[in-house]
N, C-alpha and C. Protein backbone atom coordinates (compact mmCIF):
# COMPACT_ATOMS: atom_id res chain seq x y z
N UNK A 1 71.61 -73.97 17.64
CA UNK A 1 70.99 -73.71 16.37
C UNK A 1 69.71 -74.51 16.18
N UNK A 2 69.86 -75.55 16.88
CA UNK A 2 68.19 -76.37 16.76
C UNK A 2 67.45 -75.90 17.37
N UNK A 3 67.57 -75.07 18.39
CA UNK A 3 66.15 -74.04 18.69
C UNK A 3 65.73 -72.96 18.55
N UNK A 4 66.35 -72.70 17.04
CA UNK A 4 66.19 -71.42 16.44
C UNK A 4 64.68 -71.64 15.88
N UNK A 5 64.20 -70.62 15.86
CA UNK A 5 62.65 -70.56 15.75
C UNK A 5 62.29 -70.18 13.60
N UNK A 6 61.65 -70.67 13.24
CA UNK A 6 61.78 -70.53 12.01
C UNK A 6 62.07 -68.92 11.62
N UNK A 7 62.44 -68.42 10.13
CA UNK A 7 62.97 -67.33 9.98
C UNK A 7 64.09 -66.52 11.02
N UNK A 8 64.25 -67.09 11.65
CA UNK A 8 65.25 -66.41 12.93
C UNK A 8 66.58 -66.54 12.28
N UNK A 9 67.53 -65.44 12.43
CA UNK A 9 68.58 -65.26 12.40
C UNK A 9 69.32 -66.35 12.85
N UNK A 10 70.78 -66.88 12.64
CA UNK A 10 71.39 -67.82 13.91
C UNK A 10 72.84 -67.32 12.96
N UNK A 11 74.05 -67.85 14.19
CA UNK A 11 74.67 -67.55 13.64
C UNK A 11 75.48 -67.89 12.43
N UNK A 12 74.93 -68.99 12.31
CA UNK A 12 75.64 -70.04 10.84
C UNK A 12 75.26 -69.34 9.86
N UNK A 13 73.95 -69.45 9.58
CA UNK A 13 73.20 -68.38 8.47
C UNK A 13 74.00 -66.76 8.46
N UNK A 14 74.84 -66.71 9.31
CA UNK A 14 75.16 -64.74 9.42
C UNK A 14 76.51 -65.28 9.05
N UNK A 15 77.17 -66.20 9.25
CA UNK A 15 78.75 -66.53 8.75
C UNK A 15 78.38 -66.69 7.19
N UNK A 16 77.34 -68.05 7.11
CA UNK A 16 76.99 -68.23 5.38
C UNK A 16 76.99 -67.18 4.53
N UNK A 17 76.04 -65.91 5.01
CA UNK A 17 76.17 -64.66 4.24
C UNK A 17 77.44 -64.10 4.15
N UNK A 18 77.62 -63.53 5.04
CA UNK A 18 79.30 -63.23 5.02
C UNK A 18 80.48 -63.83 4.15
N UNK A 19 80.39 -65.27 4.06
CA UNK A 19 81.17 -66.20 3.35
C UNK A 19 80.77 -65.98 1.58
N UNK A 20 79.32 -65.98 1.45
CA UNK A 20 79.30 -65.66 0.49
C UNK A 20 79.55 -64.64 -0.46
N UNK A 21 79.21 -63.68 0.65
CA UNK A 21 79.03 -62.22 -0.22
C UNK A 21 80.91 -61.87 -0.43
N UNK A 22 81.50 -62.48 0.50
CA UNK A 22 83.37 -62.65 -0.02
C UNK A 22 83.48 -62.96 -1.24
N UNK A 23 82.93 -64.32 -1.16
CA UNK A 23 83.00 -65.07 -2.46
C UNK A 23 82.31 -64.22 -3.63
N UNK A 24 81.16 -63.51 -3.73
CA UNK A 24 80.92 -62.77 -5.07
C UNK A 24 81.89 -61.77 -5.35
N UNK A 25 82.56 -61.29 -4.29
CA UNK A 25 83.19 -60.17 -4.24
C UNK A 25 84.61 -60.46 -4.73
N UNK A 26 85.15 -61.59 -4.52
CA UNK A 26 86.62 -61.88 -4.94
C UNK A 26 86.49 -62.32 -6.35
N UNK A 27 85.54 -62.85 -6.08
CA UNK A 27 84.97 -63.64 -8.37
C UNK A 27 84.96 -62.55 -9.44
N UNK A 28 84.37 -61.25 -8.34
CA UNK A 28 84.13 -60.19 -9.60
C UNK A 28 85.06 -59.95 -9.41
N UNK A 29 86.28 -59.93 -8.90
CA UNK A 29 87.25 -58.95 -9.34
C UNK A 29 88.05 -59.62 -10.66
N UNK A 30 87.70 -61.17 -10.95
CA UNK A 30 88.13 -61.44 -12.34
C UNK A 30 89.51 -61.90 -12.58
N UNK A 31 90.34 -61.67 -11.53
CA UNK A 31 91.54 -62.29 -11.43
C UNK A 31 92.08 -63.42 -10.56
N UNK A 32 91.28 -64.00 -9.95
CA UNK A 32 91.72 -64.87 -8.84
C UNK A 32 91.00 -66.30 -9.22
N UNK A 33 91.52 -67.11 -9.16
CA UNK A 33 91.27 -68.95 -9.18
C UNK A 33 90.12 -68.97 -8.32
N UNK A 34 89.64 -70.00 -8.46
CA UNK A 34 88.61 -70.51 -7.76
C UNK A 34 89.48 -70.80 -6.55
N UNK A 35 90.33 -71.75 -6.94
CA UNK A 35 91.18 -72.43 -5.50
C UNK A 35 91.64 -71.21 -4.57
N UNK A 36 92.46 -70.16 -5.10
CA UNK A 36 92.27 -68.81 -4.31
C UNK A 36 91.55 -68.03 -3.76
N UNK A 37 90.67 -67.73 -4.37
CA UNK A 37 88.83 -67.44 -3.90
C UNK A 37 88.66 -68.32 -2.62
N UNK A 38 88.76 -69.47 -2.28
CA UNK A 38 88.40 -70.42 -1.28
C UNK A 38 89.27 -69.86 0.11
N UNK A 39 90.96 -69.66 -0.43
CA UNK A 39 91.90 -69.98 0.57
C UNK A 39 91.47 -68.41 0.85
N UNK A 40 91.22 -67.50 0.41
CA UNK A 40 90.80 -66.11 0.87
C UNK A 40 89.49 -66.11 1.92
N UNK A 41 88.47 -66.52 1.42
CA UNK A 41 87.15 -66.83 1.85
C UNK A 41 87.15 -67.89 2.87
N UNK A 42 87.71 -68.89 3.27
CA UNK A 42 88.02 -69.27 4.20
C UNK A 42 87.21 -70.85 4.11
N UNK A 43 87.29 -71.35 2.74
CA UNK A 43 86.10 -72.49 2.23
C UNK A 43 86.59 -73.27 1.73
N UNK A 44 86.06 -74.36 1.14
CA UNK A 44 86.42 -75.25 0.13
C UNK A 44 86.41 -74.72 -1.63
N UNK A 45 87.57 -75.09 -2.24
CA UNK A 45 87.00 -75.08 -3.87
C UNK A 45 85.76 -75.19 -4.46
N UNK A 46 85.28 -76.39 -3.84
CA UNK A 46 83.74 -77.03 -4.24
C UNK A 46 82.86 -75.66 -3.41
N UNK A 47 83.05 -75.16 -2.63
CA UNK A 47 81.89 -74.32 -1.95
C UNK A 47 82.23 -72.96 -2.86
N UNK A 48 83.45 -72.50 -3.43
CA UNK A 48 82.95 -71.51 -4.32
C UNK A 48 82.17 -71.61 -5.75
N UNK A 49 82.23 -72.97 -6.41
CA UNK A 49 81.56 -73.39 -7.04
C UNK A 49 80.03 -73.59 -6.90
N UNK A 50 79.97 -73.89 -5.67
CA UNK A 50 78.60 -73.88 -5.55
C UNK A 50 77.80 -72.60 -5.35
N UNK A 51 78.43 -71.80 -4.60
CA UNK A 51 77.83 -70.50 -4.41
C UNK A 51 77.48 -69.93 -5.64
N UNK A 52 78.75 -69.89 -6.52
CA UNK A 52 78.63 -69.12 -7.88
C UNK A 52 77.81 -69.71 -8.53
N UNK A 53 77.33 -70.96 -8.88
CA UNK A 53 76.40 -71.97 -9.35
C UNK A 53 75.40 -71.32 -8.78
N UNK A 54 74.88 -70.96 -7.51
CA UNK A 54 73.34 -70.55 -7.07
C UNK A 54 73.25 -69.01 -7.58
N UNK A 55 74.25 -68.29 -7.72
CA UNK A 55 73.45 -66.75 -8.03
C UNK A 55 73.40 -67.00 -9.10
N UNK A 56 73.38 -67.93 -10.03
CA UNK A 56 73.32 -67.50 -11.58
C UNK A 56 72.06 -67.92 -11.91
């Protein structure tokens, strides 16, 4: 990943998306905990917090 060339794809950045776009996707459905959201998404509590914290 350190010789990824700026704007370049890698694969952390393609898991991050992925991870996230879970995470908007389990939030909207309006019924699930944060702490559940995580154990689904495959993260920490604190990292669905944060995600949801940046799209707003």
């Amino acid at each position: 990943m350190r010789n990824a060339k700026p704007g370049q794809p890698t694969l952390y950045n393609a898991h991050r998306e992925v991870r996230n776009a879970t995470i908007h996707q389990l939030a909207a459905l309006g019924t699930l905990s944060p702490a559940e959201i995580a154990e689904q998404a495959g993260c920490t509590e604190r990292t669905v917090h944060r995600v949801r914290k940046e799209a707003a």
